[in-house]
C-alpha atoms as a PDB file:
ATOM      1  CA  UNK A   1       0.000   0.000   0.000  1.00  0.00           C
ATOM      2  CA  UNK A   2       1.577   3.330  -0.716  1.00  0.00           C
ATOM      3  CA  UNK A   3       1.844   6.300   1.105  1.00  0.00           C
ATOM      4  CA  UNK A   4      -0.726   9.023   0.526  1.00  0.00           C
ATOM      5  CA  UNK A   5      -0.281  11.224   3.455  1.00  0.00           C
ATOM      6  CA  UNK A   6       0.911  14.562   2.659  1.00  0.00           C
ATOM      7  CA  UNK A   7       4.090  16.822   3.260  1.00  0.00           C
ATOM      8  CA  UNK A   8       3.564  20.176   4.552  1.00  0.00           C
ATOM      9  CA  UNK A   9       4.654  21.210   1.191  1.00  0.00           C
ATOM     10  CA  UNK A  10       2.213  19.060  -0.318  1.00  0.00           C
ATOM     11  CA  UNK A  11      -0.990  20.228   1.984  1.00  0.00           C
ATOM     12  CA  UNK A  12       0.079  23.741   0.693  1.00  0.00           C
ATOM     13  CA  UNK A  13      -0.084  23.353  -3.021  1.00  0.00           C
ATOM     14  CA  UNK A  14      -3.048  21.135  -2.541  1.00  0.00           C
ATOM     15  CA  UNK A  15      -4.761  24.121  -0.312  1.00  0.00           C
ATOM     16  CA  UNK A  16      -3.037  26.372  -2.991  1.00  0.00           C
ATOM     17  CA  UNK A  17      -4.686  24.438  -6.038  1.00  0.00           C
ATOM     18  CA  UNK A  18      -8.206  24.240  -4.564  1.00  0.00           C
ATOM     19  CA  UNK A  19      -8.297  28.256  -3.353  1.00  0.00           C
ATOM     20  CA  UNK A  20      -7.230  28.700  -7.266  1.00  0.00           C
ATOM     21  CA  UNK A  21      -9.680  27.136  -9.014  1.00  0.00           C
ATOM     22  CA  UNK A  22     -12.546  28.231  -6.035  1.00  0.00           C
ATOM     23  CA  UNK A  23     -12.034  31.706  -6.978  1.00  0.00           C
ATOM     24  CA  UNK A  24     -10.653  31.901 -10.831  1.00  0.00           C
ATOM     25  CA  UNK A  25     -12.297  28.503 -12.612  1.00  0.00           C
ATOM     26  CA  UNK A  26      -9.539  27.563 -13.731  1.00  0.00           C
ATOM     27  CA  UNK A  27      -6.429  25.752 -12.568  1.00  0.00           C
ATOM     28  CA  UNK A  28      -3.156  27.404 -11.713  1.00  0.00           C
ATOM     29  CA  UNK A  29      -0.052  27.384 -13.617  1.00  0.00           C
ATOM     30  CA  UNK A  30       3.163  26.137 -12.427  1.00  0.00           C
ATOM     31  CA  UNK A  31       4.191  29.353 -12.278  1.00  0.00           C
ATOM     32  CA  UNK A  32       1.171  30.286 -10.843  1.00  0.00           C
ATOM     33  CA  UNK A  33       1.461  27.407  -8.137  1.00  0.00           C
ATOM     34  CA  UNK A  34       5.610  28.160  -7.414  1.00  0.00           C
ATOM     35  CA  UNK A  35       4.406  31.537  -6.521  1.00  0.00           C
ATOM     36  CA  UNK A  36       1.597  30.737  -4.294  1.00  0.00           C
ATOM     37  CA  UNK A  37       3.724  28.235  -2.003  1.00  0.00           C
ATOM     38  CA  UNK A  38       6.346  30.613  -1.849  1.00  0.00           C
ATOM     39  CA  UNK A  39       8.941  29.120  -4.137  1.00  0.00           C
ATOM     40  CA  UNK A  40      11.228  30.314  -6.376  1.00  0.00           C
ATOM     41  CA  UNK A  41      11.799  27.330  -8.281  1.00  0.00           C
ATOM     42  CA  UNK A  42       9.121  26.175 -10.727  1.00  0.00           C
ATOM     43  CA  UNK A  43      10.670  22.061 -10.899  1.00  0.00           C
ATOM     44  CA  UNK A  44      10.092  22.404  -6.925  1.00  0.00           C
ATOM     45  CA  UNK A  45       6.588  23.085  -7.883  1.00  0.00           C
ATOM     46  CA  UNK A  46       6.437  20.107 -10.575  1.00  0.00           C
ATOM     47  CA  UNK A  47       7.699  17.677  -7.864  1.00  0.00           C
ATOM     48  CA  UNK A  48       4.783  18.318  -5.721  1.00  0.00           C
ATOM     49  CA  UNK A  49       2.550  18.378  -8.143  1.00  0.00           C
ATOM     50  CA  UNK A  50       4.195  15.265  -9.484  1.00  0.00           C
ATOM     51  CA  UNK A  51       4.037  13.160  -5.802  1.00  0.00           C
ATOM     52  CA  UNK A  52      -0.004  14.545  -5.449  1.00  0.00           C
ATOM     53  CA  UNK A  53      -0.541  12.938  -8.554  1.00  0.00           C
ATOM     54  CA  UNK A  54       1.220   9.779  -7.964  1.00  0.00           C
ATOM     55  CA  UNK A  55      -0.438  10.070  -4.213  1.00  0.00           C
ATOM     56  CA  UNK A  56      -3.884  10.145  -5.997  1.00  0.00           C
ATOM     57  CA  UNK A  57      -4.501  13.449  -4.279  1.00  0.00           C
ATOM     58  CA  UNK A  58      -4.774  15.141  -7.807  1.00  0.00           C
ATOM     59  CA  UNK A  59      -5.414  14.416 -11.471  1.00  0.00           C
ATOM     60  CA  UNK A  60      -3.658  15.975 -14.748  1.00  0.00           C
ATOM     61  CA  UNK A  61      -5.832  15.262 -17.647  1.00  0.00           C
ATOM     62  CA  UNK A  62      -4.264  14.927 -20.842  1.00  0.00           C
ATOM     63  CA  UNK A  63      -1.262  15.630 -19.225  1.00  0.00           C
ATOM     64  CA  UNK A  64      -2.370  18.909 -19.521  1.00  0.00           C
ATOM     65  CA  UNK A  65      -1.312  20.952 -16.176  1.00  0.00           C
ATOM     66  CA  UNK A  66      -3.075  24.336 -16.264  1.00  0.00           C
ATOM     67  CA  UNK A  67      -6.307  21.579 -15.873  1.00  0.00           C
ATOM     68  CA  UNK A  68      -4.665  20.202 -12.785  1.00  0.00           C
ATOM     69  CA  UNK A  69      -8.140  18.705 -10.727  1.00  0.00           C
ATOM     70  CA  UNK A  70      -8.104  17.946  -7.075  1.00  0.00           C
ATOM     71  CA  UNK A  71      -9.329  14.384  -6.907  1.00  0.00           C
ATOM     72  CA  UNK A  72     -13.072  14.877  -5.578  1.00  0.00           C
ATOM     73  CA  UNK A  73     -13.134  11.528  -3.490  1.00  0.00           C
ATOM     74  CA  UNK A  74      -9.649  12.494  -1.811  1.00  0.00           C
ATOM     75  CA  UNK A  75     -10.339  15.965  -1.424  1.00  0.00           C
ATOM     76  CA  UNK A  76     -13.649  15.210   0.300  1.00  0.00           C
ATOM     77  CA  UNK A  77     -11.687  12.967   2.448  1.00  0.00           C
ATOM     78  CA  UNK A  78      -9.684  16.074   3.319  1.00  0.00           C
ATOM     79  CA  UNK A  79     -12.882  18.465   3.616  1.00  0.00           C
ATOM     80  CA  UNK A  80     -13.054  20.511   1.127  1.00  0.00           C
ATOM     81  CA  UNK A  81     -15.241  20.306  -2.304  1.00  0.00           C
ATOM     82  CA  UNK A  82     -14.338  20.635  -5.901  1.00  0.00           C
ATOM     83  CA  UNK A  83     -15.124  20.767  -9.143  1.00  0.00           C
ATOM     84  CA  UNK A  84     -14.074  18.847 -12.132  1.00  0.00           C
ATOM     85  CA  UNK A  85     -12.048  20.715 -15.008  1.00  0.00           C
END
């Protein structure tokens, strides 16, 4: 069974993601996201993204990351709704 507990840094892009799309509709960039966590670095930003999505916290349809999706059943897990992309 893997791990799907999250790293502080983790929980904050997560948080980050969800406040995004809540108030614009769409998803954040990685730009977008490297900013909002407070990094300067946007591959730091990519890893978490990266481990949420191989956590199952979050899903990247297409591949496509500006329509990065919280994972509803997770995510309601955690407390907070979501819509899909």
């Amino acid at each position: 069974m893997k791990n799907d507990r999250l790293t502080r840094q983790e929980k904050a892009v997560l948080e980050f993601v969800v406040r995004y799309r809540a108030e614009n509709l769409i998803s954040p960039s990685i730009r977008e996201i490297a900013a909002g966590i407070g990094v300067s670095s946007f591959s730091t930003a990519h890893r978490h993204i990266q481990s949420l999505a191989e956590k199952g916290w979050i899903l990247i349809p297409g591949r496509k990351m500006r329509c990065i999706v919280p994972n509803p059943e997770k995510v309601a897990m955690y407390g907070t709704q979501e819509s899909v992309c």
